[in-house]
Protein backbone atom coordinates (compact mmCIF):
# COMPACT_ATOMS: atom_id res chain seq x y z
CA UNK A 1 -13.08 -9.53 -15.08
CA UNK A 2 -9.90 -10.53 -13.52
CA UNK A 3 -7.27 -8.31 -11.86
CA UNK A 4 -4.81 -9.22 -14.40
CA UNK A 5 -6.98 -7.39 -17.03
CA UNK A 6 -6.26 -4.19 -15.43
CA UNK A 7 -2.25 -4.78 -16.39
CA UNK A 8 -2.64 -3.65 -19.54
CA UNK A 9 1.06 -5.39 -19.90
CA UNK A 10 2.74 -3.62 -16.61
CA UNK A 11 5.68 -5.72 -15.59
CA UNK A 12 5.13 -5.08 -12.51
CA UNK A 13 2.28 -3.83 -9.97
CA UNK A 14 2.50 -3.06 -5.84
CA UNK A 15 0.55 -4.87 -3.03
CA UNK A 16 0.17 -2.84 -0.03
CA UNK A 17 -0.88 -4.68 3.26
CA UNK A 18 -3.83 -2.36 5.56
CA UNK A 19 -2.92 -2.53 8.49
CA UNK A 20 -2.53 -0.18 11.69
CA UNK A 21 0.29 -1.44 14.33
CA UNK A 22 -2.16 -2.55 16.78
CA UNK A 23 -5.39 -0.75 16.06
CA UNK A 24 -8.62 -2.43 15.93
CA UNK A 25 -10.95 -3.42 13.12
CA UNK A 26 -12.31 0.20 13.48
CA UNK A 27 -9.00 1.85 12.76
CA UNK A 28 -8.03 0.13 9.75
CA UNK A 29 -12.25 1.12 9.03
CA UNK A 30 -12.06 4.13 9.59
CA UNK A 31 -8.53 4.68 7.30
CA UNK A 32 -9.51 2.24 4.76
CA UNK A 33 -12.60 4.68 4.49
CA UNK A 34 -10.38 8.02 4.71
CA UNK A 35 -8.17 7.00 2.12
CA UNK A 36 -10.85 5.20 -0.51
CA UNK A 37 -12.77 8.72 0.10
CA UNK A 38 -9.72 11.26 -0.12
CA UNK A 39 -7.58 8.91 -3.13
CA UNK A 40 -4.78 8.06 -0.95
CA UNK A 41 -2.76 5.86 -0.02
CA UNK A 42 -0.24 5.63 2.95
CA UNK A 43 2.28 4.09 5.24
CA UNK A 44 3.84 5.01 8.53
CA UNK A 45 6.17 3.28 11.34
CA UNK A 46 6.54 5.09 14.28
CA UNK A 47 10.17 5.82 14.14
CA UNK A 48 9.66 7.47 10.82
CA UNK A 49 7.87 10.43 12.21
CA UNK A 50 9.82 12.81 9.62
CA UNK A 51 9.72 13.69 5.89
CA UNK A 52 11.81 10.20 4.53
CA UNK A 53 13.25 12.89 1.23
CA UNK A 54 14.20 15.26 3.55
CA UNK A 55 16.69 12.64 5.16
CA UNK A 56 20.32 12.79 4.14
CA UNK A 57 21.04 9.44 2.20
CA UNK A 58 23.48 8.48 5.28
CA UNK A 59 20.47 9.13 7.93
CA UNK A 60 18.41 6.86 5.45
CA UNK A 61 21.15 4.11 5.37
CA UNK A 62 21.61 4.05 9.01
CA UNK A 63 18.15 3.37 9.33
CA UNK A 64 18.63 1.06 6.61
CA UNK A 65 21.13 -0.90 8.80
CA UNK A 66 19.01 -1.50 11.54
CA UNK A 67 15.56 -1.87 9.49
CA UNK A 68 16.60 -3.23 6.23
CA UNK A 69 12.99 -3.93 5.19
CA UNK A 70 11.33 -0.94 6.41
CA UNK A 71 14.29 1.05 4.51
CA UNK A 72 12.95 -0.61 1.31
CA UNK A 73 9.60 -0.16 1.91
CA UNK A 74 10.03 3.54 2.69
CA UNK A 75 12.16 3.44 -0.52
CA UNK A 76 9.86 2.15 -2.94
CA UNK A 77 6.90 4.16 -1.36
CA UNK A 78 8.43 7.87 -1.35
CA UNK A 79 11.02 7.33 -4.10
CA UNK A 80 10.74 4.18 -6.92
CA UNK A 81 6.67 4.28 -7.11
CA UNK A 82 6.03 6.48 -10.09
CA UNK A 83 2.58 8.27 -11.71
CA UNK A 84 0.85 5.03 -13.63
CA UNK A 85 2.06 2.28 -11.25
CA UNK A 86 -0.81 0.24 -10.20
CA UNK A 87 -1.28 -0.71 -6.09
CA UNK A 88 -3.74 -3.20 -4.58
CA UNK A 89 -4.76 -2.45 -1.21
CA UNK A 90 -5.56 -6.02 0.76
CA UNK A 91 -7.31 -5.98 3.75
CA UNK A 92 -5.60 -9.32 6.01
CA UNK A 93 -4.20 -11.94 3.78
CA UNK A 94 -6.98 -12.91 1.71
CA UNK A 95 -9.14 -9.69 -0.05
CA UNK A 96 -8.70 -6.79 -2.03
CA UNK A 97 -10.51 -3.36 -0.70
CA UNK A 98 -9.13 -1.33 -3.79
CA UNK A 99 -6.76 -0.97 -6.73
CA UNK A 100 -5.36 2.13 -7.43
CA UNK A 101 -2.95 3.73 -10.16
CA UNK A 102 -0.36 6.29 -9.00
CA UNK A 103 -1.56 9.64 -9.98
CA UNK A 104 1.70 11.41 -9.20
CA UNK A 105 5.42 10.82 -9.20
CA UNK A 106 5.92 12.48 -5.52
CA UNK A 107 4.52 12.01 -2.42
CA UNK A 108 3.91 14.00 0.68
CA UNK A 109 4.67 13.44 4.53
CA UNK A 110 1.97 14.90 6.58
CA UNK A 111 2.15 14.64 10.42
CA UNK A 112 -1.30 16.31 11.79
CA UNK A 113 -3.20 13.19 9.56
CA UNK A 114 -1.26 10.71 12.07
CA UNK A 115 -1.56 12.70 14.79
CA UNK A 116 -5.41 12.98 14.36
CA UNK A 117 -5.68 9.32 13.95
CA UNK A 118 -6.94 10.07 10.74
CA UNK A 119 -4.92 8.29 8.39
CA UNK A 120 -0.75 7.47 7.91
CA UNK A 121 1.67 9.95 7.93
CA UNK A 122 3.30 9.55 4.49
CA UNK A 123 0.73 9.68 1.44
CA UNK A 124 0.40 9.46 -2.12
CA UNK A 125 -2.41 10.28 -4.03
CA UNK A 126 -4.36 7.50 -6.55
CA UNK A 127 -6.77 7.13 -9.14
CA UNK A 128 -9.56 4.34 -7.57
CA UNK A 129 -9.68 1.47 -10.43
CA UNK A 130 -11.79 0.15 -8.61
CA UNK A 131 -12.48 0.11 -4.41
CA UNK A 132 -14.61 -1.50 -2.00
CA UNK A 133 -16.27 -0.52 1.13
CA UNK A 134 -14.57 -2.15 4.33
CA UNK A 135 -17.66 -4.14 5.64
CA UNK A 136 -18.51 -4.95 1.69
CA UNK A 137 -18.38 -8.96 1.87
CA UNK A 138 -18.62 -9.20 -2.21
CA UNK A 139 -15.33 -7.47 -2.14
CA UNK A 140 -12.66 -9.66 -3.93
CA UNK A 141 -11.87 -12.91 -1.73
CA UNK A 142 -8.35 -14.29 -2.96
CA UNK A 143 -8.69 -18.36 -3.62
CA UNK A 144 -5.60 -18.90 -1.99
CA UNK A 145 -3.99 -16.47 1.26
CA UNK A 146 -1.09 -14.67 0.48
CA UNK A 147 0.69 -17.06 3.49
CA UNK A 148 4.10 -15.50 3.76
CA UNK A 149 3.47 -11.68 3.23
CA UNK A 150 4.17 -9.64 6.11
CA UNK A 151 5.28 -6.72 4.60
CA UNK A 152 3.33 -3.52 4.48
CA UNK A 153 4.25 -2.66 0.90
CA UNK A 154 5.93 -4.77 -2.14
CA UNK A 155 6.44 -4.98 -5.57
CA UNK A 156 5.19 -7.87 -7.27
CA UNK A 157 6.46 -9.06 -10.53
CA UNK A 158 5.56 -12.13 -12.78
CA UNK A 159 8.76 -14.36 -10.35
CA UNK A 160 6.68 -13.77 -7.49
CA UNK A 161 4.71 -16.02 -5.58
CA UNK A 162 1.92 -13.93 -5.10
CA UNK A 163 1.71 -12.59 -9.13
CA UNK A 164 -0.67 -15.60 -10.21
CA UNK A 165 -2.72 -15.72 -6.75
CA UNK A 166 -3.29 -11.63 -7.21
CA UNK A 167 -3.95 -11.53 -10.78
CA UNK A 168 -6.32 -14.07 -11.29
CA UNK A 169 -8.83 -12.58 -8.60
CA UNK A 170 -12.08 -12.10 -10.27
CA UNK A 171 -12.66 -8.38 -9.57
């Protein structure tokens, strides 16, 4: 079966990029495992150590104007993901550890998990499609590396690059 399968005619799905500043291999482990295990997903930077809705919009678009793509990615994670939406977690630039769907339309900013090491900051929760194990080597290997993405979170539509790459993964 093929990623694209699991559509079911979305317009639209998110690719989120593991990754942990500069942890090791045995951080991103040990929150790839947290989050599979708890159905969550999250993202942090460490100048957003604060609840991103409880920001005026002014305080948002200041930080907009000096991080104009960690602005959107905050965005889209906390405010224009919605219950339904599907996300595919890739470990690197060339697997898939999980897709999830979006089981809620909020999400929830929760210090003491970054504090403990023990996953990011800002969560939402998902429904596991499907998920792999981080050591699993029969997890989904894309045919071609997603080159250019260095974003930890994007929306991909059928105009992006990566929309044929991602949805043609045998899963």
């Amino acid at each position: 079966m093929k990623l694209e399968s699991l559509l079911d005619n979305r317009k639209y799905f998110y690719i989120m990029h593991l990754s942990y500043g500069a942890g090791t291999d045995e951080d991103k482990r040990k929150h790839w495992e947290f989050g599979k295990d708890s159905n969550l997903i999250g993202l942090d930077r460490v100048d957003v150590n604060f609840d991103w809705n409880e920001q005026t919009e002014a305080d948002k678009k200041e930080f907009g104007s000096l991080n104009p793509n960690w602005y959107r990615q905050f965005e889209t994670f906390c405010n224009k993901m919605k219950r339904g939406d599907l996300v595919v977690v890739i470990a690197g630039l060339d697997s898939i550890l999980g897709i999830g769907e979006i089981a809620r339309n909020d999400y929830y900013y929760c210090p003491k998990l970054k504090k403990d090491r023990t996953f990011f900051d800002h969560i939402r929760n998902v429904t596991w499609k499907k998920a792999w194990s981080f050591e699993d080597r029969n997890r989904p290997f894309l045919l071609q590396q997603l080159m250019v993405f260095n974003d930890t979170l994007r929306k991909i539509t059928p105009n992006s690059p990566f929309w044929k790459i991602l949805c043609n993964v045998e899963i």
